[in-house]
N, C-alpha and C. Protein backbone atom coordinates (compact mmCIF):
# COMPACT_ATOMS: atom_id res chain seq x y z
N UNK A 1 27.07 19.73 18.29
CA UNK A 1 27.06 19.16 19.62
C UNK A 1 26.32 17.83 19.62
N UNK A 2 25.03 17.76 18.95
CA UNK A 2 24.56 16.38 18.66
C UNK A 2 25.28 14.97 18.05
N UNK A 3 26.38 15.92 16.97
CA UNK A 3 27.06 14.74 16.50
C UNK A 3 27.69 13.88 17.83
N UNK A 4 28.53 15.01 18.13
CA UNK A 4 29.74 14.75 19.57
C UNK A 4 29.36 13.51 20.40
N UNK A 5 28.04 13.88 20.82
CA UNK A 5 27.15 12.98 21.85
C UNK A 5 26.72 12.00 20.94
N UNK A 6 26.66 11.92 20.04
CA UNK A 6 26.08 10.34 19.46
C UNK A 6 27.50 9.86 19.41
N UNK A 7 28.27 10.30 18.92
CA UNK A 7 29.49 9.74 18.77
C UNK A 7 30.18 8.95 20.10
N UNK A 8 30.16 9.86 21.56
CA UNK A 8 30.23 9.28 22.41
C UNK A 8 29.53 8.13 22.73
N UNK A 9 27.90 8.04 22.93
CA UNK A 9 27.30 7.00 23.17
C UNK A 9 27.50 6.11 21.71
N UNK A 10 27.75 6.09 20.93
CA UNK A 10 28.31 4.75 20.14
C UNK A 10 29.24 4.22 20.29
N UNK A 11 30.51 4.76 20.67
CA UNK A 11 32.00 4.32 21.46
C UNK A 11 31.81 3.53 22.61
N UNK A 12 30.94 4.44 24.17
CA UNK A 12 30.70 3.44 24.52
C UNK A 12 29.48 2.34 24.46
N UNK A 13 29.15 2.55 24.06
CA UNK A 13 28.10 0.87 23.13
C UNK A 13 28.91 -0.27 22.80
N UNK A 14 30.19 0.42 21.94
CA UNK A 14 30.41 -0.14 21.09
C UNK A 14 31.80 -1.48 22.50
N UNK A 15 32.38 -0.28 22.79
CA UNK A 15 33.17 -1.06 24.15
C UNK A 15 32.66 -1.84 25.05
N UNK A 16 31.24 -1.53 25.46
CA UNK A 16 30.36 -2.64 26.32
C UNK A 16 30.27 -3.92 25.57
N UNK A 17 29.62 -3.99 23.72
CA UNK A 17 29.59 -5.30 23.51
C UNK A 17 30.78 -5.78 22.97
N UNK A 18 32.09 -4.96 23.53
CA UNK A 18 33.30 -6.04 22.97
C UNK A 18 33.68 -6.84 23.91
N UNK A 19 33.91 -6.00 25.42
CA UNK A 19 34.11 -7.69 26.18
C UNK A 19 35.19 -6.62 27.24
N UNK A 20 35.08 -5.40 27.21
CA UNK A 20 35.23 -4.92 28.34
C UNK A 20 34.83 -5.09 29.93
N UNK A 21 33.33 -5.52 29.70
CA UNK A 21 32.28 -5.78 30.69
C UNK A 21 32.08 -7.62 31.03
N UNK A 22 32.50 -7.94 29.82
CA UNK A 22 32.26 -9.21 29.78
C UNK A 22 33.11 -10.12 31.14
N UNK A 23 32.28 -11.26 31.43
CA UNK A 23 33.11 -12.57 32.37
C UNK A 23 34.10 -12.93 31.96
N UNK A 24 34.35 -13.37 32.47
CA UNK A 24 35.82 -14.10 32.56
C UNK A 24 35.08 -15.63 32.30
N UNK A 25 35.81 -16.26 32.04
CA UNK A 25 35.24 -17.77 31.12
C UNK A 25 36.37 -18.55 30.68
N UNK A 26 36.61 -19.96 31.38
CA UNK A 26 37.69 -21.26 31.15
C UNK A 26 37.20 -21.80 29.80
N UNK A 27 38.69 -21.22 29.09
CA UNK A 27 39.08 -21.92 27.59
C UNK A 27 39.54 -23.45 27.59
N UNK A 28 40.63 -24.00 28.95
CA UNK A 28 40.75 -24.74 28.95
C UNK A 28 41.01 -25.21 30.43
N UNK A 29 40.51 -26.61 30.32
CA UNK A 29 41.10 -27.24 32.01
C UNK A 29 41.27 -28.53 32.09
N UNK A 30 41.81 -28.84 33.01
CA UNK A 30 42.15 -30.34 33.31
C UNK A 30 42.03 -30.69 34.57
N UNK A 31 41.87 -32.21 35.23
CA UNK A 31 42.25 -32.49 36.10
C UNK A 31 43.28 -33.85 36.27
N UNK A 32 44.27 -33.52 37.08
CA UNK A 32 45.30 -34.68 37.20
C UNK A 32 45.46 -35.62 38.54
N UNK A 33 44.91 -36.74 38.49
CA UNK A 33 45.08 -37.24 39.83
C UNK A 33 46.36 -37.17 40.18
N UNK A 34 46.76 -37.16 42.05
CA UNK A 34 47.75 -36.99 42.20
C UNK A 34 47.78 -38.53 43.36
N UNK A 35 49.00 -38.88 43.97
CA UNK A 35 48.83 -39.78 45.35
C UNK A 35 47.86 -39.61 45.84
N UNK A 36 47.51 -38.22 46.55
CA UNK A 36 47.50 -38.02 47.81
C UNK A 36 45.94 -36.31 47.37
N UNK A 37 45.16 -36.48 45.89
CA UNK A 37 44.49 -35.02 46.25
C UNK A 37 44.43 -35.39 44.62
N UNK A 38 44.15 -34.02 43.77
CA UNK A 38 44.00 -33.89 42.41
C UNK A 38 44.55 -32.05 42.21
N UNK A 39 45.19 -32.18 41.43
CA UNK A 39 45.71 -30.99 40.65
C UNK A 39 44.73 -30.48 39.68
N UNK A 40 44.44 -29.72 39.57
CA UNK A 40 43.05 -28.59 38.76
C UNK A 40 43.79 -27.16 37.74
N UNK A 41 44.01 -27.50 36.79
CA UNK A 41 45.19 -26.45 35.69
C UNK A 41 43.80 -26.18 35.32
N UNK A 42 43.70 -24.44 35.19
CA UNK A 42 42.88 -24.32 34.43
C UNK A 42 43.56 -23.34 33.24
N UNK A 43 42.96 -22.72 32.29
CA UNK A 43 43.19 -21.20 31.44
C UNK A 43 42.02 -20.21 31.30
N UNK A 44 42.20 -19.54 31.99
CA UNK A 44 41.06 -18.08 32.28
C UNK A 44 41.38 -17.22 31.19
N UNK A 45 40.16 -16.69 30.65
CA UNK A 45 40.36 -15.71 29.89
C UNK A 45 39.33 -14.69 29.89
N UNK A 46 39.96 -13.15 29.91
CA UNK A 46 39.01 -12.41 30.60
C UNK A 46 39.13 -11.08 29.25
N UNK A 47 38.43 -11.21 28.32
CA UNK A 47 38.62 -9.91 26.99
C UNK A 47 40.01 -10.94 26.66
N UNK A 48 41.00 -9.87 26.70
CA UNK A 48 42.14 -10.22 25.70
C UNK A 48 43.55 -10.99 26.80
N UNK A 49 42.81 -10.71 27.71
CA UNK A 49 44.02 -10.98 29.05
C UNK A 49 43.58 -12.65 29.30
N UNK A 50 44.97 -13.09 29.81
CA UNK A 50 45.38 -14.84 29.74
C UNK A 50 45.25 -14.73 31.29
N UNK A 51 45.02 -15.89 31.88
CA UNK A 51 45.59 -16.35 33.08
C UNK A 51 45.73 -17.71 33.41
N UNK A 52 46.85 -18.51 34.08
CA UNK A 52 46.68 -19.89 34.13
C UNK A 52 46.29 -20.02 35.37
N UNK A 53 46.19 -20.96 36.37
CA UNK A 53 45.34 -20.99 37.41
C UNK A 53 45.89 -22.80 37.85
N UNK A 54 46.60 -22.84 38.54
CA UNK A 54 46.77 -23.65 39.44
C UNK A 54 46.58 -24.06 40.82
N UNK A 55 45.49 -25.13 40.61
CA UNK A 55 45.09 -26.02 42.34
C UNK A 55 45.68 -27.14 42.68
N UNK A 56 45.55 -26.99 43.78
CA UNK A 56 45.94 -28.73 44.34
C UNK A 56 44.96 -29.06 45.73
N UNK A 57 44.61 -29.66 45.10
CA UNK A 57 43.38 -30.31 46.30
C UNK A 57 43.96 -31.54 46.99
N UNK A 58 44.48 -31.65 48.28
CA UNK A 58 44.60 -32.59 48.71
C UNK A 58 44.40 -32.92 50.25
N UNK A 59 44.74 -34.36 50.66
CA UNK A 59 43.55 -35.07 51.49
C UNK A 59 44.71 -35.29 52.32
N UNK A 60 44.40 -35.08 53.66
CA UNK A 60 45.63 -35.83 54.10
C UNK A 60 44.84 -35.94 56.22
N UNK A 61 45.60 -35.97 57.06
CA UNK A 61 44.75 -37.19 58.35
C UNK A 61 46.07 -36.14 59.44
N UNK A 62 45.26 -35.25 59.89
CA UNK A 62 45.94 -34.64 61.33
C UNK A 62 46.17 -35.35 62.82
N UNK A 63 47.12 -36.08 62.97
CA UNK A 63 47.12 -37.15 64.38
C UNK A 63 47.84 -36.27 65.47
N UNK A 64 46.63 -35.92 66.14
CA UNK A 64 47.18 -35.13 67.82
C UNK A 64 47.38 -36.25 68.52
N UNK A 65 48.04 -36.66 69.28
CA UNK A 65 48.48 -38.02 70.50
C UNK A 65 48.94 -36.82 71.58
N UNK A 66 48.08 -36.56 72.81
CA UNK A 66 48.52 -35.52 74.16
C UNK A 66 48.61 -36.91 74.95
N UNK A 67 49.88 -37.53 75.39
CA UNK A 67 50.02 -38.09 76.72
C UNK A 67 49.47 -37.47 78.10
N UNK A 68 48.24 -38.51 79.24
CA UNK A 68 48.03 -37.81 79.92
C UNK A 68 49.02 -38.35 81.49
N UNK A 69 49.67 -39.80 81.03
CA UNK A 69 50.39 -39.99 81.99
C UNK A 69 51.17 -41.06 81.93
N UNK A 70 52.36 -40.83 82.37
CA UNK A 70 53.27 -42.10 81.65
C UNK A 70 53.37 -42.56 83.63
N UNK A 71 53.29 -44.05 83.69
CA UNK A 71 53.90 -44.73 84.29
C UNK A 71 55.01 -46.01 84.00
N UNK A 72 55.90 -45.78 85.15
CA UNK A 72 57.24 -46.52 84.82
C UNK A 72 57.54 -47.67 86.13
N UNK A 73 57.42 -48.69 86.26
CA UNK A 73 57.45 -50.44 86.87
C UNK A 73 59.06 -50.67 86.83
N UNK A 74 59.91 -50.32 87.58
CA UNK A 74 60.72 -51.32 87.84
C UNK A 74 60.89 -52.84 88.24
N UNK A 75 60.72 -54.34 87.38
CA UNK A 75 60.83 -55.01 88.58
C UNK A 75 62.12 -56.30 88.29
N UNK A 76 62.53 -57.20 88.59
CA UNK A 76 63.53 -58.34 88.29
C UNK A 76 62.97 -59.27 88.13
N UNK A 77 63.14 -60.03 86.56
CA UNK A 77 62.91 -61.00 86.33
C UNK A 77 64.41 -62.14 85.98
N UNK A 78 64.25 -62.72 85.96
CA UNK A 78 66.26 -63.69 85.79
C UNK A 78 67.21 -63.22 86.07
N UNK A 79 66.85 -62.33 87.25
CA UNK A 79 68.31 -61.57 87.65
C UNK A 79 68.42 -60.33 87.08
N UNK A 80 67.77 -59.77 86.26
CA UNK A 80 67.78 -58.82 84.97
C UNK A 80 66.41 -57.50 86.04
N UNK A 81 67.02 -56.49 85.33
CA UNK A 81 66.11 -55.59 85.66
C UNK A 81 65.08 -55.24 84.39
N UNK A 82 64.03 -55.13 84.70
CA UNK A 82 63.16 -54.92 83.63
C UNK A 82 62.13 -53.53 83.53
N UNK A 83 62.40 -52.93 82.82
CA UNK A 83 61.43 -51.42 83.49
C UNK A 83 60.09 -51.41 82.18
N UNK A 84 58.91 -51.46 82.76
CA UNK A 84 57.41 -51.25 82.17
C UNK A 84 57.55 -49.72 82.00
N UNK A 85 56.44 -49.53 80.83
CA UNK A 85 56.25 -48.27 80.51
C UNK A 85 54.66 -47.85 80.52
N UNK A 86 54.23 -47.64 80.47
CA UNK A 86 52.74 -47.12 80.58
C UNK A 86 52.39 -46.17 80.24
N UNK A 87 52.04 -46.07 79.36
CA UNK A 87 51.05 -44.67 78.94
C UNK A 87 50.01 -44.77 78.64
N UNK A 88 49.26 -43.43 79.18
CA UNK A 88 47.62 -43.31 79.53
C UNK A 88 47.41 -42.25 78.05
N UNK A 89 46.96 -41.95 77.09
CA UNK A 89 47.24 -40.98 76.35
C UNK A 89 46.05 -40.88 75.52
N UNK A 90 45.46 -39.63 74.56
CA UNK A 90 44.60 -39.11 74.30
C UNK A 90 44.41 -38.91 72.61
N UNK A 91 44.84 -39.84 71.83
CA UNK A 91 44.55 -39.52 70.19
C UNK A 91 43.53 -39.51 69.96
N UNK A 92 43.65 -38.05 68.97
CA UNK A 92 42.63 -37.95 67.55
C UNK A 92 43.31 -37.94 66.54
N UNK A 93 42.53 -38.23 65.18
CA UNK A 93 42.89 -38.38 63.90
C UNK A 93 41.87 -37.45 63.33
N UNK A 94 42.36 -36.52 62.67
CA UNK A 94 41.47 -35.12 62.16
C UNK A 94 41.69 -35.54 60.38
N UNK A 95 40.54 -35.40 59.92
CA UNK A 95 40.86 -35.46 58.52
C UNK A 95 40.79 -34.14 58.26
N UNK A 96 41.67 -34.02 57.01
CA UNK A 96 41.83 -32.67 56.82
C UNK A 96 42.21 -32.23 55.08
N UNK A 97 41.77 -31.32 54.92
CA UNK A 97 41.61 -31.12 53.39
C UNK A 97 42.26 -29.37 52.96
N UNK A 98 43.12 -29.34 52.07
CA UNK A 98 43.84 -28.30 51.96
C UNK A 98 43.75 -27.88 50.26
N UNK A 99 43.61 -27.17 50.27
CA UNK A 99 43.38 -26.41 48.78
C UNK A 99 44.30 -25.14 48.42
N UNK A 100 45.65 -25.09 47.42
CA UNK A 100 46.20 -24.49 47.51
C UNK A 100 46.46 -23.93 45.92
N UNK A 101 45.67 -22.66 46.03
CA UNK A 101 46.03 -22.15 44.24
C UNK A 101 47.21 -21.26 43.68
N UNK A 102 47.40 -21.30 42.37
CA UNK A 102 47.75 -20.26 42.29
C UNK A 102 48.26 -19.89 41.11
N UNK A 103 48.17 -18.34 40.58
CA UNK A 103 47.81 -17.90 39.39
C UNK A 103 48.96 -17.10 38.90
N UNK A 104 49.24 -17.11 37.54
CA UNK A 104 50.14 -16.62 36.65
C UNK A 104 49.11 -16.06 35.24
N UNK A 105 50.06 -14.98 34.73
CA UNK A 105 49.78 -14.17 34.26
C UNK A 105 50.33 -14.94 32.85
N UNK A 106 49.04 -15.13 31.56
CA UNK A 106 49.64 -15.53 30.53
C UNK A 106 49.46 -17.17 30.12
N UNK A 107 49.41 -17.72 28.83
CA UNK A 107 48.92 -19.00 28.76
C UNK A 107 50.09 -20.23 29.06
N UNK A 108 50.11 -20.41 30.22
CA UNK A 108 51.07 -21.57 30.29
C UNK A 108 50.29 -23.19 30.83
N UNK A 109 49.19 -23.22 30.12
CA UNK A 109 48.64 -24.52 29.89
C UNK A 109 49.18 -25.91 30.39
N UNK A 110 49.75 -26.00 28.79
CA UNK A 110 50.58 -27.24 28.45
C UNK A 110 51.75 -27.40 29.57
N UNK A 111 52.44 -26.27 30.02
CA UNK A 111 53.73 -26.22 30.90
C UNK A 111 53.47 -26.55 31.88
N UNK A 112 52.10 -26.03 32.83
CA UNK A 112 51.36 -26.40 33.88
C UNK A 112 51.11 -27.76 34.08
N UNK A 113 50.47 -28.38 33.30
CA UNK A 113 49.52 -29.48 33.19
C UNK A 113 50.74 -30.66 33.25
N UNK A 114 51.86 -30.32 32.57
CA UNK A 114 53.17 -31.21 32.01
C UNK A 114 53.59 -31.38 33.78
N UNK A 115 54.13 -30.08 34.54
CA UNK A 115 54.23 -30.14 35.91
C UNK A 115 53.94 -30.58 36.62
N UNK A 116 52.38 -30.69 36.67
CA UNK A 116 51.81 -31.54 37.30
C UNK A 116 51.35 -32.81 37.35
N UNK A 117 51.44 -33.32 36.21
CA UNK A 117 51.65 -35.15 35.80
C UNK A 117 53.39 -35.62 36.69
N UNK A 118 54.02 -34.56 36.29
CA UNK A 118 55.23 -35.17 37.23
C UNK A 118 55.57 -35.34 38.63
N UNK A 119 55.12 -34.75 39.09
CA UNK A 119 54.45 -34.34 40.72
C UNK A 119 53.62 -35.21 41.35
């Protein structure tokens, strides 16, 4: 029975320092400027399992314009009718920042990174 139990606690010993327990930790990454933000490819690797990891960080300007009142001027100038327009109205410009990832199973690096230079 003593063997049994050492045997067990050496198995798991032995599985804790292989990387069962272990972090997860970037083998490789990049960043690609884009127009308008930057693209972020990374490669996760967690024990024996791959993951690629695609971001896109980008920047871009939210313009609300709420009209609060349009006025309209009929009047004659050279014989001609001429109609004014008027608007009373309410813009903001929101900056705004969007971050959009997303992950695949397996090392597609190079394929990623290639994608996103074209983009």
């Amino acid at each position: 029975m003593n063997k049994v139990l050492m045997g067990i606690v050496a198995v798991s010993s032995l599985v804790a320092a292989t990387g069962a327990s272990a972090a997860p930790w970037i083998a490789e990454e990049a960043h690609i400027p884009l127009a308008n933000g930057v693209a972020t490819v990374a490669l996760v690797k967690n024990g024996a399992a791959e993951r690629t990891m695609v971001c896109r960080d980008t920047a871009d300007a939210l313009v609300k314009i709420r009209p609060e009142g349009i006025a309209f001027d009929t009047s004659r100038q050279h014989g001609k009718t001429v109609v004014t327009e008027n608007v009373v109205d309410d813009a903001q410009l929101v900056p705004v920042a969007l971050d959009a990832c997303g992950v695949s199973r397996g090392d597609h690096f190079d394929a990623a990174v290639a994608s996103a230079r074209q983009s």
